[in-house]
C-alpha atoms as a PDB file:
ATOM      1  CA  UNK A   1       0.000   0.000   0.000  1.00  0.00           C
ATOM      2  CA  UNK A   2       1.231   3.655  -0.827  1.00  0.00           C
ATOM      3  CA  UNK A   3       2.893   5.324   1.906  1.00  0.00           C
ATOM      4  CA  UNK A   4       0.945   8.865   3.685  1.00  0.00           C
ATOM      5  CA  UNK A   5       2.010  12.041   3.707  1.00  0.00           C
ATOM      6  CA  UNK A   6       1.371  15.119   4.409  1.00  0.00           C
ATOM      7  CA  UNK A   7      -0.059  18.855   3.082  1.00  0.00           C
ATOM      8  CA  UNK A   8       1.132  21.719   5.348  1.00  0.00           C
ATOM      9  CA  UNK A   9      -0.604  25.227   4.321  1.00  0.00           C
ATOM     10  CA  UNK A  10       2.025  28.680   5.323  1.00  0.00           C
ATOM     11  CA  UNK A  11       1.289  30.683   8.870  1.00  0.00           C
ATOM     12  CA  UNK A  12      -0.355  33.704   8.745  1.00  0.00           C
ATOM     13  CA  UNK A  13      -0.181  35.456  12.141  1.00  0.00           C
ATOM     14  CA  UNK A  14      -2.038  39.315  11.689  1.00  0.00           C
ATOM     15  CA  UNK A  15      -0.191  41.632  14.171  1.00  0.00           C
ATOM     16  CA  UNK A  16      -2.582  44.084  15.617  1.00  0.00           C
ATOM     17  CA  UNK A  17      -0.099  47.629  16.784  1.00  0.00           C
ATOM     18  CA  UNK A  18      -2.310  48.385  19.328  1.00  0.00           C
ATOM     19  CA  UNK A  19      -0.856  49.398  23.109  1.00  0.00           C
ATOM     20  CA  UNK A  20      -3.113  47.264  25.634  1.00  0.00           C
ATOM     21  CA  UNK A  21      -2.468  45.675  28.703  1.00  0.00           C
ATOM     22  CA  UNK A  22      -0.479  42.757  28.303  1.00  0.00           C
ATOM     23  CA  UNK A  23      -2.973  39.453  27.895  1.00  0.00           C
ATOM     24  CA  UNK A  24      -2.463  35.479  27.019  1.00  0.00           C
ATOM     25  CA  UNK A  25      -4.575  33.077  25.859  1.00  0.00           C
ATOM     26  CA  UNK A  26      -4.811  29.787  25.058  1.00  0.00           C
ATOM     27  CA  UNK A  27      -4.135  28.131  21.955  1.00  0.00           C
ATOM     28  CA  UNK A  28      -7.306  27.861  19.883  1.00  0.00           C
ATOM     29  CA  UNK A  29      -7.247  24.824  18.308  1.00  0.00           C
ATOM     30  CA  UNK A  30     -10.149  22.667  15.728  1.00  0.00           C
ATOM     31  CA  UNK A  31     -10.059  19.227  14.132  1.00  0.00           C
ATOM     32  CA  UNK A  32     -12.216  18.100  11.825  1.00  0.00           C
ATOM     33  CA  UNK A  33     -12.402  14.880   9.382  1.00  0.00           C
ATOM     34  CA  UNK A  34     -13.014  14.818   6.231  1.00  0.00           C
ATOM     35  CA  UNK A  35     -13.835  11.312   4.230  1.00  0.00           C
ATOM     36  CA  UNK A  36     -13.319  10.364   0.633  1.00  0.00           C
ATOM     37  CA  UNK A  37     -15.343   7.321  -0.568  1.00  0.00           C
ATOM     38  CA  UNK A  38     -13.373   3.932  -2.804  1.00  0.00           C
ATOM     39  CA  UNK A  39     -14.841   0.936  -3.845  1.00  0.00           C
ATOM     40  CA  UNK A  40     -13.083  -1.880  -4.852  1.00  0.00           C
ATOM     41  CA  UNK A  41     -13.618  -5.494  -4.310  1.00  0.00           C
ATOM     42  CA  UNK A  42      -9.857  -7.261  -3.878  1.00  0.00           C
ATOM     43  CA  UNK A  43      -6.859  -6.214  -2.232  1.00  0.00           C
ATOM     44  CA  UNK A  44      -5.183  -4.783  -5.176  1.00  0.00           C
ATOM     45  CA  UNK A  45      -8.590  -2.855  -6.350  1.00  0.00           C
ATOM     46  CA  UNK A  46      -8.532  -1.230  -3.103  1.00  0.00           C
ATOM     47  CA  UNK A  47      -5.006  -0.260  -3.370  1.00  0.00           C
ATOM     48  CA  UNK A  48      -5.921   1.256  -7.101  1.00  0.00           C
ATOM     49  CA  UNK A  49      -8.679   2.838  -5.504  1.00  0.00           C
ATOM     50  CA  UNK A  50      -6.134   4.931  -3.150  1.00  0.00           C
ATOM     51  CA  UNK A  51      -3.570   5.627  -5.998  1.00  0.00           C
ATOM     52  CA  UNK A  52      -6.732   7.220  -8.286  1.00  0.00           C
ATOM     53  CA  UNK A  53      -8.431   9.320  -5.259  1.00  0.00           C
ATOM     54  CA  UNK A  54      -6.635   9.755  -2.512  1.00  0.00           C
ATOM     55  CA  UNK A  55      -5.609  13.557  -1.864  1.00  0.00           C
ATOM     56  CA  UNK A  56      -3.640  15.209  -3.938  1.00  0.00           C
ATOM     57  CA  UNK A  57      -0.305  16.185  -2.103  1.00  0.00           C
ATOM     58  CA  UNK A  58       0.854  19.743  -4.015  1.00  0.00           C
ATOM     59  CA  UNK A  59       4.329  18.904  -3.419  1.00  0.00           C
ATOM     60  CA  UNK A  60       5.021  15.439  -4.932  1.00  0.00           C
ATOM     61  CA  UNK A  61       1.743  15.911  -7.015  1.00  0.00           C
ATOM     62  CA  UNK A  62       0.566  12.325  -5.870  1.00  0.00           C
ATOM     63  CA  UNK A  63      -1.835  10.895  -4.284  1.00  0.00           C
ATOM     64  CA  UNK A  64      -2.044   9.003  -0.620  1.00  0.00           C
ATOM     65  CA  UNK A  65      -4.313   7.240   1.475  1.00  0.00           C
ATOM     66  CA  UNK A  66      -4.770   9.636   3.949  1.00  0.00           C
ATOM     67  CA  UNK A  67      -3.281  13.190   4.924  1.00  0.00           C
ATOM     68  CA  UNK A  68      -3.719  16.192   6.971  1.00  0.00           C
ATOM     69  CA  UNK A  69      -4.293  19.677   6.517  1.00  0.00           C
ATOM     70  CA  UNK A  70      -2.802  22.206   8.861  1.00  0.00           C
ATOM     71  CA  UNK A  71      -3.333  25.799   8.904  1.00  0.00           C
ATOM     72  CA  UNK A  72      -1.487  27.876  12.005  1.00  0.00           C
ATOM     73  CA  UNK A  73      -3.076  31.832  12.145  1.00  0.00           C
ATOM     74  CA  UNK A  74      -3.687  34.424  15.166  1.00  0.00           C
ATOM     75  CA  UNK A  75      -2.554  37.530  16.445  1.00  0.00           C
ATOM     76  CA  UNK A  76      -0.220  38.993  18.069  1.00  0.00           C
ATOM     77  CA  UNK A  77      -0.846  42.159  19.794  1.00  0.00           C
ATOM     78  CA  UNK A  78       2.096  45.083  20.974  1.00  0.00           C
ATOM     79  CA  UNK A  79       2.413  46.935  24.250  1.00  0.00           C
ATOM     80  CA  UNK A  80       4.714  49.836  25.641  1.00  0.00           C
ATOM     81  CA  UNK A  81       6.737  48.617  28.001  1.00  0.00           C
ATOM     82  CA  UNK A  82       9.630  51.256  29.748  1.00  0.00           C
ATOM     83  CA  UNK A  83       9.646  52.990  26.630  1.00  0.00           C
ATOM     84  CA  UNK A  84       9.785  49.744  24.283  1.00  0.00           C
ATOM     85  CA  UNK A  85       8.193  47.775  21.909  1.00  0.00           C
ATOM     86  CA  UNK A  86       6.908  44.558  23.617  1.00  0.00           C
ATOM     87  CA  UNK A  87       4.447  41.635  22.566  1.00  0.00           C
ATOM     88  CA  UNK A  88       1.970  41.986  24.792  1.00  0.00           C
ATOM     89  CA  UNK A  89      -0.163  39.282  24.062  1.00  0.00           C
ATOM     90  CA  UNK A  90       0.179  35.944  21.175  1.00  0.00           C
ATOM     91  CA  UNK A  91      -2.776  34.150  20.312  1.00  0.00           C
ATOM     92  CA  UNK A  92      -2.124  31.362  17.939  1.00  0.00           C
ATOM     93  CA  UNK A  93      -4.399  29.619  16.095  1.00  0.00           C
ATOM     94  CA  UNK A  94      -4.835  26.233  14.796  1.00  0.00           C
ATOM     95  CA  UNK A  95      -6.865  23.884  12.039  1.00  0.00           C
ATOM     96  CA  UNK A  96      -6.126  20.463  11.209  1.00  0.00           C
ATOM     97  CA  UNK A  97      -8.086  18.586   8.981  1.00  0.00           C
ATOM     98  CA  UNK A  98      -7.414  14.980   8.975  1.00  0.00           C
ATOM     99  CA  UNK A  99      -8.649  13.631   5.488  1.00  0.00           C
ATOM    100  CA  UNK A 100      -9.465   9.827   5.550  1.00  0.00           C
ATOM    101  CA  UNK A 101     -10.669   7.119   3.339  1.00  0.00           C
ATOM    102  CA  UNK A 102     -14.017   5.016   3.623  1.00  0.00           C
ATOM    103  CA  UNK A 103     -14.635   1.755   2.130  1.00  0.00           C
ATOM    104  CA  UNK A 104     -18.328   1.439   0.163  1.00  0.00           C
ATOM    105  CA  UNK A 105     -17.439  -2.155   0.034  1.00  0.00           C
ATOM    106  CA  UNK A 106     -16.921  -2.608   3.370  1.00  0.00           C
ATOM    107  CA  UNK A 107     -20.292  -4.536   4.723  1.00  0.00           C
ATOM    108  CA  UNK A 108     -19.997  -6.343   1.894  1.00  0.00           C
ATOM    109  CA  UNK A 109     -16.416  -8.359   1.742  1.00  0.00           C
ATOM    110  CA  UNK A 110     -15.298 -11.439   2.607  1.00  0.00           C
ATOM    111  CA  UNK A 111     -14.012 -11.379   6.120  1.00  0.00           C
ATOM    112  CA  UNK A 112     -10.244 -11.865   5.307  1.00  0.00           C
ATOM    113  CA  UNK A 113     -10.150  -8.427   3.160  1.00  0.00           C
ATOM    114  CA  UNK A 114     -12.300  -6.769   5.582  1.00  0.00           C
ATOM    115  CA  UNK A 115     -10.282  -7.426   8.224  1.00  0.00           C
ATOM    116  CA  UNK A 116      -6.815  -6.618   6.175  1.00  0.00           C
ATOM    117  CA  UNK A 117      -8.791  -3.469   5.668  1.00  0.00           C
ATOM    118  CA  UNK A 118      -9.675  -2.509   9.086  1.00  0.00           C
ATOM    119  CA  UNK A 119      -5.952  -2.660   9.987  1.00  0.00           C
ATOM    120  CA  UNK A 120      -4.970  -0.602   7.599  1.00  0.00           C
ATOM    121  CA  UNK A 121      -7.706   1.985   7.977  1.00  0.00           C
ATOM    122  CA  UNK A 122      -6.868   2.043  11.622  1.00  0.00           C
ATOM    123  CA  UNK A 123      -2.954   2.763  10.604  1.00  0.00           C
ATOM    124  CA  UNK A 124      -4.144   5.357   8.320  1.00  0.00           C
ATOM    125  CA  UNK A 125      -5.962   6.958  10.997  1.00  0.00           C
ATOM    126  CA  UNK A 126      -3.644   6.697  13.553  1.00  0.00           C
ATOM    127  CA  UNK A 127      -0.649   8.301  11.144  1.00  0.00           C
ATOM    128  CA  UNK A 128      -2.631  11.185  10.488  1.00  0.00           C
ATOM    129  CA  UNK A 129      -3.409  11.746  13.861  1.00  0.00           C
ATOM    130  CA  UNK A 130      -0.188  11.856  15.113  1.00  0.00           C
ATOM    131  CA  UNK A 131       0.599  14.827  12.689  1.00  0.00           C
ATOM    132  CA  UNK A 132      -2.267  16.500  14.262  1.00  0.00           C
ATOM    133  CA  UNK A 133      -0.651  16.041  17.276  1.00  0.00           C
ATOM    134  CA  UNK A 134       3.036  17.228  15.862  1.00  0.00           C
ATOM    135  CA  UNK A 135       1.060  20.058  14.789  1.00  0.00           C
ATOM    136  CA  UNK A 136      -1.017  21.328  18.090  1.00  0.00           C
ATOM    137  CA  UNK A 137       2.512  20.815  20.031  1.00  0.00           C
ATOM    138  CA  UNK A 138       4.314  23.008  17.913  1.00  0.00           C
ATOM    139  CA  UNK A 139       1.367  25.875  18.271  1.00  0.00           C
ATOM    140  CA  UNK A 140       1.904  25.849  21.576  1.00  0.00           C
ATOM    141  CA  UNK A 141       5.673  26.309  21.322  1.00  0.00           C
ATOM    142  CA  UNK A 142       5.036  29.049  19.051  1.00  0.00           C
ATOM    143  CA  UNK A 143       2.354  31.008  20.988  1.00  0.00           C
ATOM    144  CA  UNK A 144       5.766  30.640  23.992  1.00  0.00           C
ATOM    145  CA  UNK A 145       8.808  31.356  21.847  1.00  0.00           C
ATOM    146  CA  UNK A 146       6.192  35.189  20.705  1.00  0.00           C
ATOM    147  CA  UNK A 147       5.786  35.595  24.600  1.00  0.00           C
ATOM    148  CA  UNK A 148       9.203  35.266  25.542  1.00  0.00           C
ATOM    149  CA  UNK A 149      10.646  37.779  22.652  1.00  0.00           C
ATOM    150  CA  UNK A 150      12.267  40.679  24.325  1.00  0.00           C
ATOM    151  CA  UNK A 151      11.051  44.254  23.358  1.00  0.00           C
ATOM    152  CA  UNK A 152      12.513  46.336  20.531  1.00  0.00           C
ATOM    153  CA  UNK A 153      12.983  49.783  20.596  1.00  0.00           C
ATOM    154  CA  UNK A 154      10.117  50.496  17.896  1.00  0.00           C
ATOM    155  CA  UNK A 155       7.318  47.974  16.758  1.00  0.00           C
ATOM    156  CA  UNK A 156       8.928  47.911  13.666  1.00  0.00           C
ATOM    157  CA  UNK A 157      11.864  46.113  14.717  1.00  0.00           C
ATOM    158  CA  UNK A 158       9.444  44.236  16.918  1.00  0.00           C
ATOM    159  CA  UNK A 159       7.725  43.182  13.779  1.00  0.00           C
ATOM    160  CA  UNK A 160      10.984  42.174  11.944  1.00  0.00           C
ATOM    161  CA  UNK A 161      11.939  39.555  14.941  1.00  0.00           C
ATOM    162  CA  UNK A 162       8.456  38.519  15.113  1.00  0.00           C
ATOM    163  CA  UNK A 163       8.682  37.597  11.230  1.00  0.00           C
ATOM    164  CA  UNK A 164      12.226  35.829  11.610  1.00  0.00           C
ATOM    165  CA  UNK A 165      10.557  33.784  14.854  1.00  0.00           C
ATOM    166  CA  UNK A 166       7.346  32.767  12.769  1.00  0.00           C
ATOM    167  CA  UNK A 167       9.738  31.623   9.949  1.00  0.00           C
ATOM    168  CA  UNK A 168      11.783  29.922  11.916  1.00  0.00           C
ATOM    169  CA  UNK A 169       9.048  28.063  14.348  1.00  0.00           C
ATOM    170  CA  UNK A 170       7.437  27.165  10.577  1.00  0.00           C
ATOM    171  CA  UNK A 171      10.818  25.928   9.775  1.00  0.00           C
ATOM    172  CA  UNK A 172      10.960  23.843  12.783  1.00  0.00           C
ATOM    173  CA  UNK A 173       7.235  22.376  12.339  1.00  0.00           C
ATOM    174  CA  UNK A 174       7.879  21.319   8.842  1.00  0.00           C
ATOM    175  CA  UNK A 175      11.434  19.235   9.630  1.00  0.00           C
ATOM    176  CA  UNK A 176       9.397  17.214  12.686  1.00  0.00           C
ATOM    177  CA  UNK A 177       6.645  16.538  10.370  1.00  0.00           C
ATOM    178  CA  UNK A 178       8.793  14.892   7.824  1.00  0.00           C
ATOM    179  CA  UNK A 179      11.143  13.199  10.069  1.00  0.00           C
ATOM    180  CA  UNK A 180       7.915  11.947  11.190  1.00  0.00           C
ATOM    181  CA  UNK A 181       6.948  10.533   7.688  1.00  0.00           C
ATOM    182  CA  UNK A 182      10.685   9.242   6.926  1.00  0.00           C
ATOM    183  CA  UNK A 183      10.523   6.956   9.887  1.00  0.00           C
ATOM    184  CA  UNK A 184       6.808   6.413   9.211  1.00  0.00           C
ATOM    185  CA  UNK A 185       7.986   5.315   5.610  1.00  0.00           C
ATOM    186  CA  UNK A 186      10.775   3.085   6.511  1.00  0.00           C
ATOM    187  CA  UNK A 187       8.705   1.135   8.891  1.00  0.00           C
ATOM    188  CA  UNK A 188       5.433   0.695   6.577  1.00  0.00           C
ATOM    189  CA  UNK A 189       5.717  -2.795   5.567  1.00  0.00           C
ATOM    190  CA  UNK A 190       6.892  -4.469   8.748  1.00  0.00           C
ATOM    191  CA  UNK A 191       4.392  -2.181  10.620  1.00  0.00           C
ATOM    192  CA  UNK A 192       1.706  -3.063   8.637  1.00  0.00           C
ATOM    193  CA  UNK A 193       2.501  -7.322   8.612  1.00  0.00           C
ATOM    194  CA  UNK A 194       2.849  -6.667  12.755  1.00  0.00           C
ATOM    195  CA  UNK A 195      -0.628  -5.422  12.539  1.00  0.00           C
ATOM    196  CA  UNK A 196      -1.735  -7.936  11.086  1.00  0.00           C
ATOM    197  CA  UNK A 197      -0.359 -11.002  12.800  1.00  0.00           C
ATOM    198  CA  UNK A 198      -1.110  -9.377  15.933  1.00  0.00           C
ATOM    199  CA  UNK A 199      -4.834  -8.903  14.627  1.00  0.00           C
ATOM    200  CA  UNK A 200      -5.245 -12.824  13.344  1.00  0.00           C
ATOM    201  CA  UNK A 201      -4.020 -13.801  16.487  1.00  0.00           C
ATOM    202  CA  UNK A 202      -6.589 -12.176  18.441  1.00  0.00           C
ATOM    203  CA  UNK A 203      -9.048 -12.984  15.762  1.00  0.00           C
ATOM    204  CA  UNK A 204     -11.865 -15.676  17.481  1.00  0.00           C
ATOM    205  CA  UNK A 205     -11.861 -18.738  16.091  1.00  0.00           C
ATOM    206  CA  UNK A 206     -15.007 -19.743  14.292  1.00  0.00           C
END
């Protein structure tokens, strides 16, 4: 079966130049999942099926069983503090979208493919949730590392190492994510044949 991946969309962070009391809040963060629908009646339909519409990754231009789309945003708001430039409050958002396949077939096979399918599924699920996870730790790193930025002596500078931070916290997201996917990669096969010897082990016997 094809390996997943994953679709990362840019941060946009809006930066409001506004002198308030200093404020924090708490990451906002929404999931959501989104199914496609394959038929397919044998193991190598099914894995057809994926290839021809699974999502489209932009990058590799491919298809994959599963992915997830993330989407970081919020604002960041200044303050005057002794005469500087200081973030007084960083509110990062997040939206993941976890983008999964569902079998129309499903009721309907022979118990040996369903259950080879339910594993899989279950893998699928599992892989994209973990980048959900990568995802909503890294928002929280980012909505610390704007906190902890020490003033400038104008906003403007203030906005030029609040630029080079979101870069570099982007920079930082992307390189766990595919580390993520290069061991995720690597392992497919023998994951996947673990799965399922574990699973027809526990399997009752008729």
């Amino acid at each position: 079966m094809p390996n997943h991946r994953l679709c990362l969309s840019a941060l946009t962070l809006l930066s409001a130049l506004a002198f308030t009391h200093p404020t924090r809040a708490d990451v906002q963060i929404t999931k959501s999942i989104r199914y496609f629908a394959i038929g397919g009646k044998t193991a190598s339909e099914l894995d057809q099926q994926l290839s021809n519409h699974g999502p489209l990754m932009r990058k590799t231009g491919a298809r994959h069983p599963g992915a997830t789309r993330i989407k970081f945003g919020g604002t960041v708001t200044y303050v005057e503090r002794n005469g500087k430039c200081a973030v007084g409050a960083a509110n990062v958002t997040l939206s993941t979208r976890l983008i999964l396949p569902r079998w129309t077939n499903r009721r309907r096979a022979d118990k040996d493919l369903a259950f080879i399918w339910d594993t899989l599924s279950r893998d699928i699920k599992r892989h994209e949730e973990r980048h959900a996870e990568i995802a909503r730790n890294h928002a929280r790193a980012m909505e610390k590392t704007f906190l902890a930025l020490h003033p400038e002596s104008d906003c403007e500078r203030m906005q030029a190492r609040l630029d080079r931070a979101s870069a570099d916290a982007i920079v930082a997201h992307d390189k766990d994510q595919a580390r993520f996917d290069r061991v995720e990669s690597a392992n497919f096969n023998s994951r996947l044949m673990r799965l399922l010897s574990y699973g027809l082990k526990s399997r009752p016997v008729n």
